[in-house]
Protein backbone atom coordinates (compact mmCIF):
# COMPACT_ATOMS: atom_id res chain seq x y z
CA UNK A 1 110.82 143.60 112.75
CA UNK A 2 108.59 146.33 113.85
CA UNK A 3 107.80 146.96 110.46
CA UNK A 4 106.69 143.94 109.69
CA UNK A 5 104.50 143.99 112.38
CA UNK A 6 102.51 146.94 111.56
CA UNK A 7 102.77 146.00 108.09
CA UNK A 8 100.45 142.62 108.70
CA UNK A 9 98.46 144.77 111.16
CA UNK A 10 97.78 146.95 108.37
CA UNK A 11 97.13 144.56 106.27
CA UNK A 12 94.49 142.70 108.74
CA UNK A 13 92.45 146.04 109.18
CA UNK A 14 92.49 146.18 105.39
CA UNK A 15 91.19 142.90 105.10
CA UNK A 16 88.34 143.72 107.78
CA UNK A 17 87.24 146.87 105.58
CA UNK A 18 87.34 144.77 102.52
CA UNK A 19 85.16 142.16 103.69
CA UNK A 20 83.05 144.39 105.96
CA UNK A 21 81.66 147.01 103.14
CA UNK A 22 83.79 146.44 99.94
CA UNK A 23 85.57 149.49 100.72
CA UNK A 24 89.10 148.45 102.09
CA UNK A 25 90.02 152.86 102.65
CA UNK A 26 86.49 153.01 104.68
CA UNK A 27 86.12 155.61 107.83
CA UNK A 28 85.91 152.22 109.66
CA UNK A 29 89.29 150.60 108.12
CA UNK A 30 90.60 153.70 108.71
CA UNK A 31 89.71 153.56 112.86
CA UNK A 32 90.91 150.75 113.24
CA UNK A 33 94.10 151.22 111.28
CA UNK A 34 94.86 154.37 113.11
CA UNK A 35 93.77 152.10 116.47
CA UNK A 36 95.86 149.25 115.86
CA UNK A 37 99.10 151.99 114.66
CA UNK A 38 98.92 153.43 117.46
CA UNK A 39 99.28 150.25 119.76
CA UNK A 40 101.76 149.44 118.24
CA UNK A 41 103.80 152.22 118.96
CA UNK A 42 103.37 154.76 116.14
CA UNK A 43 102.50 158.01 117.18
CA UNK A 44 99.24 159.94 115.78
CA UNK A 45 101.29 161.85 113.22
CA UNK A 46 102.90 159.01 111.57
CA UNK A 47 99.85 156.44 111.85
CA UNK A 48 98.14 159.62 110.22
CA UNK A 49 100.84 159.75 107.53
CA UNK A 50 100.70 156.07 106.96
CA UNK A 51 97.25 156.03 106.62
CA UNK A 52 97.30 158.78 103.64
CA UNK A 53 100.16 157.34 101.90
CA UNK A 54 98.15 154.00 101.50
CA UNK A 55 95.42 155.51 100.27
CA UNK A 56 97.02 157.76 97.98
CA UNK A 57 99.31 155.39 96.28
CA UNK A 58 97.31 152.19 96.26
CA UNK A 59 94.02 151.82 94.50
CA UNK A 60 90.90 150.14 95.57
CA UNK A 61 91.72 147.22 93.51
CA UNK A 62 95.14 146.66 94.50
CA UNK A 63 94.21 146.92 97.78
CA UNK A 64 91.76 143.85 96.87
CA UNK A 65 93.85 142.36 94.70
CA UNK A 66 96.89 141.44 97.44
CA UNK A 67 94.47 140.94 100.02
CA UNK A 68 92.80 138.11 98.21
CA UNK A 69 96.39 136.32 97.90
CA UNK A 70 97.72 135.20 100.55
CA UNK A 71 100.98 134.24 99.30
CA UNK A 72 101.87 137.85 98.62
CA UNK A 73 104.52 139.36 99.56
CA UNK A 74 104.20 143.57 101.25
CA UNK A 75 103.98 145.56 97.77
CA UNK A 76 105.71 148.78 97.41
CA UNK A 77 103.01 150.68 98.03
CA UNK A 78 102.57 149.45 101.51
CA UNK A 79 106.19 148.96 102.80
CA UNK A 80 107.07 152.72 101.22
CA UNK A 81 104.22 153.81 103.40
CA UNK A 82 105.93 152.50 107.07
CA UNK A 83 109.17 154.04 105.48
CA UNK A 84 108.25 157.47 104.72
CA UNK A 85 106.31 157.78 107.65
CA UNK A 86 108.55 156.44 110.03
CA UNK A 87 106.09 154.09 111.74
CA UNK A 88 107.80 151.09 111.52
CA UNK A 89 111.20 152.06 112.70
């Protein structure tokens, strides 16, 4: 459950750096990710980690892409993040 939680949270500070500056991996997105991670109980290290594997394995445009539908389900990309990182367990 926790995941899931920081899952949409990381998907809703996405969704504030896509609409804010068409960049959804901005410095900003990125504050606020590592803000809202951190709330939620992930510690610097693994918001950090979570952070990087997003941006490494997702472009731009997929990034876009699933934000603009909202039927979408968490891709890969997003959910391996949490797991390898440890910041949703």
């Amino acid at each position: 459950m926790k995941m899931k939680l920081l899952a949409l949270a990381a998907v809703g500070v996405l969704a504030l750096g896509a609409c804010s500056d068409d960049d959804p991996f901005s410095e900003e997105s990125r504050d606020d990710f590592m803000e809202t991670c951190s709330s939620m109980g992930g510690s610097d290290s693994q918001c950090e980690c979570t952070w990087d594997e997003i941006t490494e394995n997702a472009s731009e445009d997929e990034a876009r892409d699933f934000l603009e539908d909202e039927d979408a389900e968490a891709p890969a990309w997003l959910t391996d993040a949490f797991s390898t990182c440890g910041a949703g367990g």
